[in-house]
PDB file of N, CA and C in Angstrom:
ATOM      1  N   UNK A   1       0.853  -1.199   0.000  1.00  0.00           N
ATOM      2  CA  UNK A   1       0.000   0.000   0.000  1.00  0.00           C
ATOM      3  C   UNK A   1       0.886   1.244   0.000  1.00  0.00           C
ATOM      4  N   UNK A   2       0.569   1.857  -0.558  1.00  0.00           N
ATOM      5  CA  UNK A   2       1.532   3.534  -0.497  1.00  0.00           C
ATOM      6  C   UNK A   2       1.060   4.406   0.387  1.00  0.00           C
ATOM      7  N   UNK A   3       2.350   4.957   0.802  1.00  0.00           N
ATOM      8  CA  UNK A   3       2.381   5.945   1.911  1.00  0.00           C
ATOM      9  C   UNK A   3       1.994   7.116   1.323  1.00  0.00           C
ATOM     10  N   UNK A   4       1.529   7.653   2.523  1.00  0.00           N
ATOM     11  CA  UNK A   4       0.836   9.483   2.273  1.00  0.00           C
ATOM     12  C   UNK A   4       2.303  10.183   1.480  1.00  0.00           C
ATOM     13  N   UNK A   5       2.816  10.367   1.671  1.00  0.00           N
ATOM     14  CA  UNK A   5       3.983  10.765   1.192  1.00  0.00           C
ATOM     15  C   UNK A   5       4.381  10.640  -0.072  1.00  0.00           C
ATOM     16  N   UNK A   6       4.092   9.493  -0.693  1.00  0.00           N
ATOM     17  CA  UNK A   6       3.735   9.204  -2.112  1.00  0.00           C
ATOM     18  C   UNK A   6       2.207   9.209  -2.668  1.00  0.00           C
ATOM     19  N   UNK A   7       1.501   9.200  -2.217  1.00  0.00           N
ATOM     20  CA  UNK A   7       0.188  10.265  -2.691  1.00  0.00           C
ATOM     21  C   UNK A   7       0.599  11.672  -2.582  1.00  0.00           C
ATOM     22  N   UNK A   8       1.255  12.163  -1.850  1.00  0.00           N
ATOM     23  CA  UNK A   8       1.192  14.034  -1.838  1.00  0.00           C
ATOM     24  C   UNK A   8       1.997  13.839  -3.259  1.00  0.00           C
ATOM     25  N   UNK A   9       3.538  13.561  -2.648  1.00  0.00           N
ATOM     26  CA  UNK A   9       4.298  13.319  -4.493  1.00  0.00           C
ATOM     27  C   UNK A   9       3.569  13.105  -5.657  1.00  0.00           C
ATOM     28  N   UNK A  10       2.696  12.383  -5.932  1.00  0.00           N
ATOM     29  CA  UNK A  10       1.459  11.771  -6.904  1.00  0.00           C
ATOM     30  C   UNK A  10       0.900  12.888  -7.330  1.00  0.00           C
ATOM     31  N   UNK A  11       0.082  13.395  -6.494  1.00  0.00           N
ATOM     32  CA  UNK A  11      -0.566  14.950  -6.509  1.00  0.00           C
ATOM     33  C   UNK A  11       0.228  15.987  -7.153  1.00  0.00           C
ATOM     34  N   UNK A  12       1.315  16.023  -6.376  1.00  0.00           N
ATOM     35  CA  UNK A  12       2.042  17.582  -6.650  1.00  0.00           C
ATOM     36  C   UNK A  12       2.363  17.267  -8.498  1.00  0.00           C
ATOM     37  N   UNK A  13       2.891  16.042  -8.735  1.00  0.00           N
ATOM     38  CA  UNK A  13       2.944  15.309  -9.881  1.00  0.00           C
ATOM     39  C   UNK A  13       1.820  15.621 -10.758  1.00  0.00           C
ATOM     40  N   UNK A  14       0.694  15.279 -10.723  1.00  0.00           N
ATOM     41  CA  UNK A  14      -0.498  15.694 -11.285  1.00  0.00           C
ATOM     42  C   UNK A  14      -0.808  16.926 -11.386  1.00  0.00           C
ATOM     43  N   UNK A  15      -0.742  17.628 -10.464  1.00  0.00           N
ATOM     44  CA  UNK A  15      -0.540  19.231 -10.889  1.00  0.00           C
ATOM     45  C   UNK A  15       0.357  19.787 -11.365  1.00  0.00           C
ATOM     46  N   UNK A  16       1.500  19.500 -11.739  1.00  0.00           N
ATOM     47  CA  UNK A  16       2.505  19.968 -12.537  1.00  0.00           C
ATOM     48  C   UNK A  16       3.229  21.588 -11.152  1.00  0.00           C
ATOM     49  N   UNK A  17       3.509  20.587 -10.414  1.00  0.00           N
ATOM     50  CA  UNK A  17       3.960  21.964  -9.256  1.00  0.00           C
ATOM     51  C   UNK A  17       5.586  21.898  -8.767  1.00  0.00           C
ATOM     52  N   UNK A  18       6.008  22.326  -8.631  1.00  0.00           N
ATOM     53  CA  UNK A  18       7.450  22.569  -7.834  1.00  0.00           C
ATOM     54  C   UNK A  18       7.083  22.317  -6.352  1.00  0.00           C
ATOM     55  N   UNK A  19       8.398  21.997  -5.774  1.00  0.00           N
ATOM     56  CA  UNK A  19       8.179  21.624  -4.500  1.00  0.00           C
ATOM     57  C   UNK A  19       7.632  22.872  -3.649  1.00  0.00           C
ATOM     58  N   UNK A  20       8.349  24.025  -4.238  1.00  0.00           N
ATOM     59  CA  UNK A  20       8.333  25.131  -4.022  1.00  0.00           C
ATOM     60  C   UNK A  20       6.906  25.763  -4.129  1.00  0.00           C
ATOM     61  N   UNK A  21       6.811  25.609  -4.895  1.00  0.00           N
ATOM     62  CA  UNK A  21       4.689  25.433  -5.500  1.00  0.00           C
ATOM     63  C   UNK A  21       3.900  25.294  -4.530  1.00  0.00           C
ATOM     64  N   UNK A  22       4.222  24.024  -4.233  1.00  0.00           N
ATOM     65  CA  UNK A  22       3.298  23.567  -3.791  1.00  0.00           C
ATOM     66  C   UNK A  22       3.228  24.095  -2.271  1.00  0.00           C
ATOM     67  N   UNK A  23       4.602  24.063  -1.477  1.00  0.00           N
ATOM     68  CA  UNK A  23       4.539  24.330  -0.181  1.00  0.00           C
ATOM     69  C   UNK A  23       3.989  26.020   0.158  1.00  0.00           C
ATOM     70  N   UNK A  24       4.247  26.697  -0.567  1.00  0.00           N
ATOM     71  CA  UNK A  24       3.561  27.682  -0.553  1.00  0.00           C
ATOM     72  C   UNK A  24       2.071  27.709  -0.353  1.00  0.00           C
ATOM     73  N   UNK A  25       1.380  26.538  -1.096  1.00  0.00           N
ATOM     74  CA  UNK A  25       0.389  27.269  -1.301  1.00  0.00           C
ATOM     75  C   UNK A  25      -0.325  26.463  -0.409  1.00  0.00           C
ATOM     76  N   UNK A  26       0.687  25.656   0.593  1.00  0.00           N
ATOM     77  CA  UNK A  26       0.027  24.764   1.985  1.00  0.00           C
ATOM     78  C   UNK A  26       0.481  25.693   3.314  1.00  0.00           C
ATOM     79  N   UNK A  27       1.115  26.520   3.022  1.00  0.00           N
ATOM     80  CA  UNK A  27       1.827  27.701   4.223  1.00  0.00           C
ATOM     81  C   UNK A  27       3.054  26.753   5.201  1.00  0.00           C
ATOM     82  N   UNK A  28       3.849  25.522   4.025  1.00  0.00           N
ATOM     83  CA  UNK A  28       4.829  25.274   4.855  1.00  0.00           C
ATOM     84  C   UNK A  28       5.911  25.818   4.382  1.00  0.00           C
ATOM     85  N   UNK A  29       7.554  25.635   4.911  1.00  0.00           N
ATOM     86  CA  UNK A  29       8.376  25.685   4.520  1.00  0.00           C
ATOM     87  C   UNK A  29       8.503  24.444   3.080  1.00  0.00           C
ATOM     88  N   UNK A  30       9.722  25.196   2.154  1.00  0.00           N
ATOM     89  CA  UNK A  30       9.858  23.896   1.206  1.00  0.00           C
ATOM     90  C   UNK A  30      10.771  22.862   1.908  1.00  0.00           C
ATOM     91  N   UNK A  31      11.379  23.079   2.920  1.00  0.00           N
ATOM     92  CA  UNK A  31      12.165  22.268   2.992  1.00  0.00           C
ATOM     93  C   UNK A  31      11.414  20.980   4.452  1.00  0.00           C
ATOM     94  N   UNK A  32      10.607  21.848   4.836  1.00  0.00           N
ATOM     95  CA  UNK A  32       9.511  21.287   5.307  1.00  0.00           C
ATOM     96  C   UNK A  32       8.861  19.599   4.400  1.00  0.00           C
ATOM     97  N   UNK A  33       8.658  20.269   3.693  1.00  0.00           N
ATOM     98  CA  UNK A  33       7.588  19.762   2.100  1.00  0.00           C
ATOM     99  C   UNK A  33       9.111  18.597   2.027  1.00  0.00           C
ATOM    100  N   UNK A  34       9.681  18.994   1.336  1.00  0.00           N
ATOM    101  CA  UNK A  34      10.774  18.332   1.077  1.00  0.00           C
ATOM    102  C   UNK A  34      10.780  16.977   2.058  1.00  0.00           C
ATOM    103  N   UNK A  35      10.752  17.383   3.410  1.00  0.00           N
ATOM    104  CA  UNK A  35      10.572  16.124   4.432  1.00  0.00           C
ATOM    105  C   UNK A  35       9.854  15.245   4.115  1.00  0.00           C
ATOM    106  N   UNK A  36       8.500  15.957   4.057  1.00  0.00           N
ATOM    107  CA  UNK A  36       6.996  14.816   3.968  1.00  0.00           C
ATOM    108  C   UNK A  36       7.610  14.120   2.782  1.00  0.00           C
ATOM    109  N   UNK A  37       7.744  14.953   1.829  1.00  0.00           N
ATOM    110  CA  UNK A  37       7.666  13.713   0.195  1.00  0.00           C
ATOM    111  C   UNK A  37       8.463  12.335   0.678  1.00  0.00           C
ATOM    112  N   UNK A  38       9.887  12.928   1.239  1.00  0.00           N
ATOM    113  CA  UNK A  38      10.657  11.759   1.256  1.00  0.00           C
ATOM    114  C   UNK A  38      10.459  10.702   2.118  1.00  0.00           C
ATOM    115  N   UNK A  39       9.543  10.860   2.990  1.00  0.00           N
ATOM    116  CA  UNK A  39       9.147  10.204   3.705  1.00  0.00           C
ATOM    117  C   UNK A  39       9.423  10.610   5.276  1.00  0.00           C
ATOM    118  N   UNK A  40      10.402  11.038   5.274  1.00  0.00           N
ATOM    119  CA  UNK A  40      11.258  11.849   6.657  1.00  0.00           C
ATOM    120  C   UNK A  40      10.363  11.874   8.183  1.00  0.00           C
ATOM    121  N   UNK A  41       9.100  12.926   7.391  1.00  0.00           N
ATOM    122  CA  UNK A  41       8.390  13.332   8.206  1.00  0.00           C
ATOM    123  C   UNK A  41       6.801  13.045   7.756  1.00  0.00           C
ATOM    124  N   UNK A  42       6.262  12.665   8.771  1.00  0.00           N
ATOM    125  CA  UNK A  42       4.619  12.360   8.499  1.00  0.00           C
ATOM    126  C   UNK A  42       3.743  13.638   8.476  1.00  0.00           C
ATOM    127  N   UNK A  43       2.828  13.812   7.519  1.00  0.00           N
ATOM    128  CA  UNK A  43       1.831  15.228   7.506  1.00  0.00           C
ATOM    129  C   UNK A  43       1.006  14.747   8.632  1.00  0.00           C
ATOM    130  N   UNK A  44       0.750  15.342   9.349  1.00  0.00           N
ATOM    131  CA  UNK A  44      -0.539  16.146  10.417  1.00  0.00           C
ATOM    132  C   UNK A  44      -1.638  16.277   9.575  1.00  0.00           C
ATOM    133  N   UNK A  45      -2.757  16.034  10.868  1.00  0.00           N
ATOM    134  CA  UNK A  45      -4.012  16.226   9.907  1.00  0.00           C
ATOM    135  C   UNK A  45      -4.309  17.544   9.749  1.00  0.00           C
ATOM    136  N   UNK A  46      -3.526  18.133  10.099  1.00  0.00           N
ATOM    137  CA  UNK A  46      -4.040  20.252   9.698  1.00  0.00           C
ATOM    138  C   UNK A  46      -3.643  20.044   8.110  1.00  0.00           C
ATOM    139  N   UNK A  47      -2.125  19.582   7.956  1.00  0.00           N
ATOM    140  CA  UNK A  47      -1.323  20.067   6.819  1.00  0.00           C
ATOM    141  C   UNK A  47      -2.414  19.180   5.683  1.00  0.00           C
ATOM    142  N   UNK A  48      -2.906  17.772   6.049  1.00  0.00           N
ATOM    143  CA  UNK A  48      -3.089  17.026   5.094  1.00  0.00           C
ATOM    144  C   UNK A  48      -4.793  17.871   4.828  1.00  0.00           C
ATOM    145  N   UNK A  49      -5.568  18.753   5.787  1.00  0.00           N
ATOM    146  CA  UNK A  49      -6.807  19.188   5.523  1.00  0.00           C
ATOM    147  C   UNK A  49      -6.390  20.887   4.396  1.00  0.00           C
ATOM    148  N   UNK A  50      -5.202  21.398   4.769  1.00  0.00           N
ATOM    149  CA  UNK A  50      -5.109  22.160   4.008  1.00  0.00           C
ATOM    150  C   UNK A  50      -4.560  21.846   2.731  1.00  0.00           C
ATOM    151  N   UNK A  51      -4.204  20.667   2.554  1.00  0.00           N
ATOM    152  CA  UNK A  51      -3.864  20.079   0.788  1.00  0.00           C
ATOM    153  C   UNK A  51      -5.226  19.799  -0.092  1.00  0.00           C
ATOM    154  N   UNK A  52      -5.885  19.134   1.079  1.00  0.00           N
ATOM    155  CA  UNK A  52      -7.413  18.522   0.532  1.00  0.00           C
ATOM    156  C   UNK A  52      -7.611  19.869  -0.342  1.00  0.00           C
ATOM    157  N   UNK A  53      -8.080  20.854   0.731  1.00  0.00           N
ATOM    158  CA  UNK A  53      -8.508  22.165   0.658  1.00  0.00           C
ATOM    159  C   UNK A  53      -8.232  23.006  -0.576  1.00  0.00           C
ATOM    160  N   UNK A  54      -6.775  23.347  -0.360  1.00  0.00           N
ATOM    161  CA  UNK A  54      -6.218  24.134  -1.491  1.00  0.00           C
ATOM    162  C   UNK A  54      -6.379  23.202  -3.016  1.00  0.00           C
ATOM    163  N   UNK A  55      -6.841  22.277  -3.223  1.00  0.00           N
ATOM    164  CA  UNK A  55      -6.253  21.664  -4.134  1.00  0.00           C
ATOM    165  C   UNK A  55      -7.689  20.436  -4.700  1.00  0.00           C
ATOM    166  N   UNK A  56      -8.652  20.581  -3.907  1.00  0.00           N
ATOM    167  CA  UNK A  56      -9.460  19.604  -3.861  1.00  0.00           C
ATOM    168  C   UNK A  56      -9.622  18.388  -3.710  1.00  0.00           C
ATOM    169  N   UNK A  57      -9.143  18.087  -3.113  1.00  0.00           N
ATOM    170  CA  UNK A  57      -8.084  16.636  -3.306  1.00  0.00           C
ATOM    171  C   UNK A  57      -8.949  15.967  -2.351  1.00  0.00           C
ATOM    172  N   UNK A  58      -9.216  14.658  -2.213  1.00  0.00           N
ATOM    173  CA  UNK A  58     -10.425  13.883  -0.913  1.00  0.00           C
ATOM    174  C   UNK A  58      -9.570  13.637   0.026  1.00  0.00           C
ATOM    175  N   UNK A  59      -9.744  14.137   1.006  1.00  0.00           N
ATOM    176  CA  UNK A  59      -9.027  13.660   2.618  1.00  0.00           C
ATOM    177  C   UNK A  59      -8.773  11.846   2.387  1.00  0.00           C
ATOM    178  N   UNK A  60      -9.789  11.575   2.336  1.00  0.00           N
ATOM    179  CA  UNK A  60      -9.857  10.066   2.023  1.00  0.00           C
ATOM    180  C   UNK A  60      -8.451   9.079   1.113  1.00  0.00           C
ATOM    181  N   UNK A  61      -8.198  10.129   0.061  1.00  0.00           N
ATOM    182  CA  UNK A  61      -7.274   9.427  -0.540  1.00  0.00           C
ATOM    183  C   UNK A  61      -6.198  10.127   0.052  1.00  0.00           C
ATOM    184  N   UNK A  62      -5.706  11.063   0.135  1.00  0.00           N
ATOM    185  CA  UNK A  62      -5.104  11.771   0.933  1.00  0.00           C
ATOM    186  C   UNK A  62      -4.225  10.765   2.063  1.00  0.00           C
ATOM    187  N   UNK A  63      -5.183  10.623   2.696  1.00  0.00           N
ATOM    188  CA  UNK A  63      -5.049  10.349   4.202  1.00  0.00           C
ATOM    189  C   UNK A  63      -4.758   8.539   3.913  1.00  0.00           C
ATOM    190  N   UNK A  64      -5.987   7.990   3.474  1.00  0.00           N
ATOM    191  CA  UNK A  64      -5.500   6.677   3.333  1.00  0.00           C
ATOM    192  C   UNK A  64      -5.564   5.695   2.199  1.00  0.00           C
ATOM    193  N   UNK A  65      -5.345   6.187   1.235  1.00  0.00           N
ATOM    194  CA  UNK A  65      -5.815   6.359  -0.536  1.00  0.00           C
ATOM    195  C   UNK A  65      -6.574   5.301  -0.892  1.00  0.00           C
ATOM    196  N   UNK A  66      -8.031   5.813  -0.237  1.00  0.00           N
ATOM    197  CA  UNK A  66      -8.955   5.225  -0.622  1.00  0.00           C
ATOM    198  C   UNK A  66      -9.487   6.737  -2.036  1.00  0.00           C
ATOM    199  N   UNK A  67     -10.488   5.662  -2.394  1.00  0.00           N
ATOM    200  CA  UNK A  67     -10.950   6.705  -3.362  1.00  0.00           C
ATOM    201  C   UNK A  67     -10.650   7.067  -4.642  1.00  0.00           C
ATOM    202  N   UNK A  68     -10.902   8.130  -5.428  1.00  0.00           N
ATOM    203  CA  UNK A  68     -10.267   9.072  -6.636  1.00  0.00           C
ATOM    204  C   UNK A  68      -9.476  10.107  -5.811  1.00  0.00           C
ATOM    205  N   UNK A  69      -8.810  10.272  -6.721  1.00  0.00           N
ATOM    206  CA  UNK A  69      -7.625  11.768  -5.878  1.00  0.00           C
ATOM    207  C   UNK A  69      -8.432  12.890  -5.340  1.00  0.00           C
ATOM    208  N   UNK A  70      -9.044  13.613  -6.747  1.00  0.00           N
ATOM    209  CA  UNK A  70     -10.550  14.822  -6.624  1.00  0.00           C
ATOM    210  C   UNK A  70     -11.426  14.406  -6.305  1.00  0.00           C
ATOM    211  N   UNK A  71     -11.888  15.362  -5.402  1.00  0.00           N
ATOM    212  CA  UNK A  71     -13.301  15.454  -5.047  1.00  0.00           C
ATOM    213  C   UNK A  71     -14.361  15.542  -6.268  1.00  0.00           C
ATOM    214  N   UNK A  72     -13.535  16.564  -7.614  1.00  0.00           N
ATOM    215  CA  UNK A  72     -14.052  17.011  -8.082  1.00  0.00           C
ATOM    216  C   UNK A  72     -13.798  17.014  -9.417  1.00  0.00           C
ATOM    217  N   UNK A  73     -13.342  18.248 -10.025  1.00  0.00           N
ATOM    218  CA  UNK A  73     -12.425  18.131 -11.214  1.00  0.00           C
ATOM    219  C   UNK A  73     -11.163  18.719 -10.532  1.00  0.00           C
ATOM    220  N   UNK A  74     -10.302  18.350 -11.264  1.00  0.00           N
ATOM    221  CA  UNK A  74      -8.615  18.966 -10.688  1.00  0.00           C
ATOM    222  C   UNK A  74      -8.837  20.113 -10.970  1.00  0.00           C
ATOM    223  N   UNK A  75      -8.055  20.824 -10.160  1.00  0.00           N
ATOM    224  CA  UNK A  75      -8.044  22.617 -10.154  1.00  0.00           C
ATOM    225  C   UNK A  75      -6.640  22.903 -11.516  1.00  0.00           C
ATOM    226  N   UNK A  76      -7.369  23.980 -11.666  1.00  0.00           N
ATOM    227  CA  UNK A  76      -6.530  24.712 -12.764  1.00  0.00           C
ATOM    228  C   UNK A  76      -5.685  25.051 -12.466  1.00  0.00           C
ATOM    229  N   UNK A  77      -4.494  25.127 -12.062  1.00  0.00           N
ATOM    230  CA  UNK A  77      -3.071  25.490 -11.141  1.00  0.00           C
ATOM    231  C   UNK A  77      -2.998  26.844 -12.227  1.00  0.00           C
ATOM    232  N   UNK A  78      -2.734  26.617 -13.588  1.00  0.00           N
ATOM    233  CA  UNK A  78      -2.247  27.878 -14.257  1.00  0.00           C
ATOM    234  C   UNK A  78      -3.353  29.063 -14.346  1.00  0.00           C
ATOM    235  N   UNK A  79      -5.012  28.633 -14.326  1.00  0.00           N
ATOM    236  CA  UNK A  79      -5.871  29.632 -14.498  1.00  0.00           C
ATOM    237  C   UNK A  79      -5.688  30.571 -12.980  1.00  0.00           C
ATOM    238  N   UNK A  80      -5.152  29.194 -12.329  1.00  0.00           N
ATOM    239  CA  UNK A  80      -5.010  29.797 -10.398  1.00  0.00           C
ATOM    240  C   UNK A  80      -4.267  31.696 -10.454  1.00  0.00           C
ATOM    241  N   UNK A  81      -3.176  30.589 -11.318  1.00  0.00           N
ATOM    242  CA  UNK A  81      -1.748  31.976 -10.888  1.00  0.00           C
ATOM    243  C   UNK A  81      -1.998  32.797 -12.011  1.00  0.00           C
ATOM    244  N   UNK A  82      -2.795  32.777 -12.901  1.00  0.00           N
ATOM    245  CA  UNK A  82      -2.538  34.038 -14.299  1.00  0.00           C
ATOM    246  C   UNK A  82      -4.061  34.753 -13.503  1.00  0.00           C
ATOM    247  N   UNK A  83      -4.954  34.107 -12.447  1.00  0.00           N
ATOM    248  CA  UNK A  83      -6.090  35.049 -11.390  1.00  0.00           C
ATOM    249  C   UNK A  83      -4.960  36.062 -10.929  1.00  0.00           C
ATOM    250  N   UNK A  84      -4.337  35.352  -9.734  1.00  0.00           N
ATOM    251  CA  UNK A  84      -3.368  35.481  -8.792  1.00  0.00           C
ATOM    252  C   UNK A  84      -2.521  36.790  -9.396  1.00  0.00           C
ATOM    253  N   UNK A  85      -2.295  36.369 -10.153  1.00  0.00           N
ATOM    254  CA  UNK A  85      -1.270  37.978 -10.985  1.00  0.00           C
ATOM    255  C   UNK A  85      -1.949  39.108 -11.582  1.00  0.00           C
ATOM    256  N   UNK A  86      -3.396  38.873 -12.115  1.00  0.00           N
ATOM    257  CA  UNK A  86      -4.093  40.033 -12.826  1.00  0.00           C
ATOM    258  C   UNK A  86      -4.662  40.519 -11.211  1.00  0.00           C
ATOM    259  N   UNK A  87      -5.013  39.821 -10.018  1.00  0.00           N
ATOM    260  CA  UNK A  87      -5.669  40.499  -8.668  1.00  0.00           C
ATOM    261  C   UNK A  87      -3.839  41.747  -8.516  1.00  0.00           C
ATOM    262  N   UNK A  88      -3.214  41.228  -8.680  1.00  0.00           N
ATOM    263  CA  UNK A  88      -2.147  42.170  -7.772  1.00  0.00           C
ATOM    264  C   UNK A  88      -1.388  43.327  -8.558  1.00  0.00           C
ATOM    265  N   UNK A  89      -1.791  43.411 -10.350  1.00  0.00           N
ATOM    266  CA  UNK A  89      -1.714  44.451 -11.280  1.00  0.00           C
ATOM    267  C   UNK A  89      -2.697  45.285 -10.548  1.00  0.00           C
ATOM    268  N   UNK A  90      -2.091  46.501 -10.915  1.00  0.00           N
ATOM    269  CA  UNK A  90      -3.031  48.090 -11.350  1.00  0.00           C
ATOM    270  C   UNK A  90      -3.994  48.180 -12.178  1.00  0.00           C
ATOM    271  N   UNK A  91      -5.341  49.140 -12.419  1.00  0.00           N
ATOM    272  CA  UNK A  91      -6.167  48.958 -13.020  1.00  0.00           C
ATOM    273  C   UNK A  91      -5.322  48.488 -14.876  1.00  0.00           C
ATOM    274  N   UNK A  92      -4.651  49.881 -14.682  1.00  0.00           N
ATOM    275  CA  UNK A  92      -3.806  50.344 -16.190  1.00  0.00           C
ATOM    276  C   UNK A  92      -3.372  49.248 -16.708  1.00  0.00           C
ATOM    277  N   UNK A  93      -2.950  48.393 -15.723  1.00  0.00           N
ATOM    278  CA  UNK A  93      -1.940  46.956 -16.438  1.00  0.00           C
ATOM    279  C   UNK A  93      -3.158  45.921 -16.346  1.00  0.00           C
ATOM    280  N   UNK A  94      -3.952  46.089 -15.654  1.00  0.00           N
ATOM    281  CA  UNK A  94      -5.053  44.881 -15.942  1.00  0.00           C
ATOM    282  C   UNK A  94      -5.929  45.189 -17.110  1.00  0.00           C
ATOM    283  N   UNK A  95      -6.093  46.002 -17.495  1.00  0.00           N
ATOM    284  CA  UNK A  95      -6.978  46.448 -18.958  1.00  0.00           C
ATOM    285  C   UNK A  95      -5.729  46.122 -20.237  1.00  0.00           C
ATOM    286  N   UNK A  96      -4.141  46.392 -20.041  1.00  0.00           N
ATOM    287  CA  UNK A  96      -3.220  45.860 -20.793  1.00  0.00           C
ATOM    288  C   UNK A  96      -3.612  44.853 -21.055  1.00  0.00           C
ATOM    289  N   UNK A  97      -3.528  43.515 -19.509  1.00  0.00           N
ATOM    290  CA  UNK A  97      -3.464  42.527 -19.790  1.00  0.00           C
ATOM    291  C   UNK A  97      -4.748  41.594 -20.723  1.00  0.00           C
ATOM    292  N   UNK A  98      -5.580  42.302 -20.644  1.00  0.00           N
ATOM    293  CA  UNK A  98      -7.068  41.642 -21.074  1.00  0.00           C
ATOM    294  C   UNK A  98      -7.134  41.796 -22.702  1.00  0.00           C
ATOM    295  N   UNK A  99      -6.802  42.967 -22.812  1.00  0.00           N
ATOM    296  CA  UNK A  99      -6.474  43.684 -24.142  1.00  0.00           C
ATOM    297  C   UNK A  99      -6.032  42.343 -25.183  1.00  0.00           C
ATOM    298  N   UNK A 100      -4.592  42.403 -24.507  1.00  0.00           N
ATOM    299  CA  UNK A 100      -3.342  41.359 -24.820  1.00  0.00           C
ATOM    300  C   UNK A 100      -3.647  39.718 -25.185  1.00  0.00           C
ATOM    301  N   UNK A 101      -4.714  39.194 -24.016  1.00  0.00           N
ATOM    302  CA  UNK A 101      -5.759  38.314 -24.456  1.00  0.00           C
ATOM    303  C   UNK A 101      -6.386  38.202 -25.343  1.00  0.00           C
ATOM    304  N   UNK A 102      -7.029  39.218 -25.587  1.00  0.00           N
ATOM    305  CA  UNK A 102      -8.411  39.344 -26.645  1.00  0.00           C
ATOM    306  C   UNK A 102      -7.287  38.760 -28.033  1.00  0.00           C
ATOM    307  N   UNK A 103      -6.237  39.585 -27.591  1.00  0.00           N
ATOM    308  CA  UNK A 103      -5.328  39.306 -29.117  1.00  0.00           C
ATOM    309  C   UNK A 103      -4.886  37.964 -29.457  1.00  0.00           C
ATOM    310  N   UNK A 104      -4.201  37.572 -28.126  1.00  0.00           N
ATOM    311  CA  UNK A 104      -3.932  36.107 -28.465  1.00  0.00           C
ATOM    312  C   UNK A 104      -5.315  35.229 -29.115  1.00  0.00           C
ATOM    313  N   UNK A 105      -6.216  35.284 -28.394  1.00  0.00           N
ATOM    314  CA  UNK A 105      -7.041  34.512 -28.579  1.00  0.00           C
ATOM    315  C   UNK A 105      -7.441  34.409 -30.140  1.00  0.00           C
ATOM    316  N   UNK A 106      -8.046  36.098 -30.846  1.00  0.00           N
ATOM    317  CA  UNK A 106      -7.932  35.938 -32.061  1.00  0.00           C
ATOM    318  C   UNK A 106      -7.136  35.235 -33.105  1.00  0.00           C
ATOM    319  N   UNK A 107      -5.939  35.792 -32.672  1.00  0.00           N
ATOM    320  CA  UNK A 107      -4.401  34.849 -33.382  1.00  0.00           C
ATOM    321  C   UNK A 107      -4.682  33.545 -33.451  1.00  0.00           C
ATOM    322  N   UNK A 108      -4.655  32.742 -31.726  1.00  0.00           N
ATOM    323  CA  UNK A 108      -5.083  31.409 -31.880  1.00  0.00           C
ATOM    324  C   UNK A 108      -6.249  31.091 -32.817  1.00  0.00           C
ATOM    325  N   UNK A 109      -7.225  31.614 -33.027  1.00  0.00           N
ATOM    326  CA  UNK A 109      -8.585  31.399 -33.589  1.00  0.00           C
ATOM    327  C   UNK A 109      -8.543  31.550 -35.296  1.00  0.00           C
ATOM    328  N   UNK A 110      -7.372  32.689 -35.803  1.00  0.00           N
ATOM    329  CA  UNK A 110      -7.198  32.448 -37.166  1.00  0.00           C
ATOM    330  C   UNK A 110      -6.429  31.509 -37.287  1.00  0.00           C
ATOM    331  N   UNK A 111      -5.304  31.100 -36.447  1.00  0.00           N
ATOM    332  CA  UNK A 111      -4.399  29.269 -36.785  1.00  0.00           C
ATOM    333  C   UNK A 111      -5.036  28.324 -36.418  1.00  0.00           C
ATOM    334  N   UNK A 112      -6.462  28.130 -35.723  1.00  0.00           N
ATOM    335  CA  UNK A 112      -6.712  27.480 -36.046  1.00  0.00           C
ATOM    336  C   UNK A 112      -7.893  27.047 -37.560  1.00  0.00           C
ATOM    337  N   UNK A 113      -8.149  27.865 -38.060  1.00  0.00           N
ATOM    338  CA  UNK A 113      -8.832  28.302 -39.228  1.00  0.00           C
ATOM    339  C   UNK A 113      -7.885  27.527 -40.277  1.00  0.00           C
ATOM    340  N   UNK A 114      -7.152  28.955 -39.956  1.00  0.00           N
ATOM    341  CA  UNK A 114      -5.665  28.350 -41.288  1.00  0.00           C
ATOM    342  C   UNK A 114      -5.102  26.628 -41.087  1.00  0.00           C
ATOM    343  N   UNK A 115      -5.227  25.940 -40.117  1.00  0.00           N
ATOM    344  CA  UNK A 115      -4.652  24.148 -39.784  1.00  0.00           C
ATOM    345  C   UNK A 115      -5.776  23.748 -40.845  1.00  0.00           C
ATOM    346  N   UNK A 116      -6.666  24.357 -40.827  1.00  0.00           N
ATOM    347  CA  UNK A 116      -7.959  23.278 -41.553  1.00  0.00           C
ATOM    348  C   UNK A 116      -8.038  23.222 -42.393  1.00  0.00           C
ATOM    349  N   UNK A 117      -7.347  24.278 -43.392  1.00  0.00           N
ATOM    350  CA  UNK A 117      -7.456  24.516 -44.940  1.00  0.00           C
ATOM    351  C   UNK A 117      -6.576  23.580 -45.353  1.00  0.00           C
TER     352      UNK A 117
END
């Protein structure tokens, strides 16, 4: 049976996160984080309710990997942090950034036009 420690690894794996990533966004140290993965140190049920949490993840598998990983659908890690960065721009640079969107998106939307021909 696999240890919590290799379910968190599994996870962080599935989300495409840095160790660094991830411990952040559980409020530990990385080198903290670093412990649990390797096995070192066992997560607490605070740390393992704030992974569930941040991340949606079922206590259940979590804790004793019963289950599916999500509760739900997996969270968007990149829609997370491109939120995360337009909340902490200025109005001026958040109307840039949207702008800048609209454009890509078009672009994407004529290549994909142009693949089909």
């Amino acid at each position: 049976m696999h240890e919590v420690n290799e379910r968190i690894k599994k996870l962080r794996s599935v989300l495409n996160l840095t160790q660094i990533e991830f411990s952040e966004k559980i409020y530990v140290s990385q080198s903290t984080f670093g412990d649990i993965e390797l096995g070192g140190r066992k997560p607490n049920d605070r740390i393992l309710k704030l992974i569930s949490t941040e991340f949606n993840v079922s206590f259940d598998w979590l804790k004793n990997g019963i289950g599916e990983i999500f509760d739900e659908e997996k969270p968007d890690i990149k829609l997370e942090n491109l939120i995360r960065i337009y909340k902490k721009l200025d109005k001026t640079l958040q109307n840039y950034l949207l702008e800048q969107s609209e454009l890509l998106l078009k672009l994407n939307e004529e290549n994909v036009i142009n693949k089909k021909r």
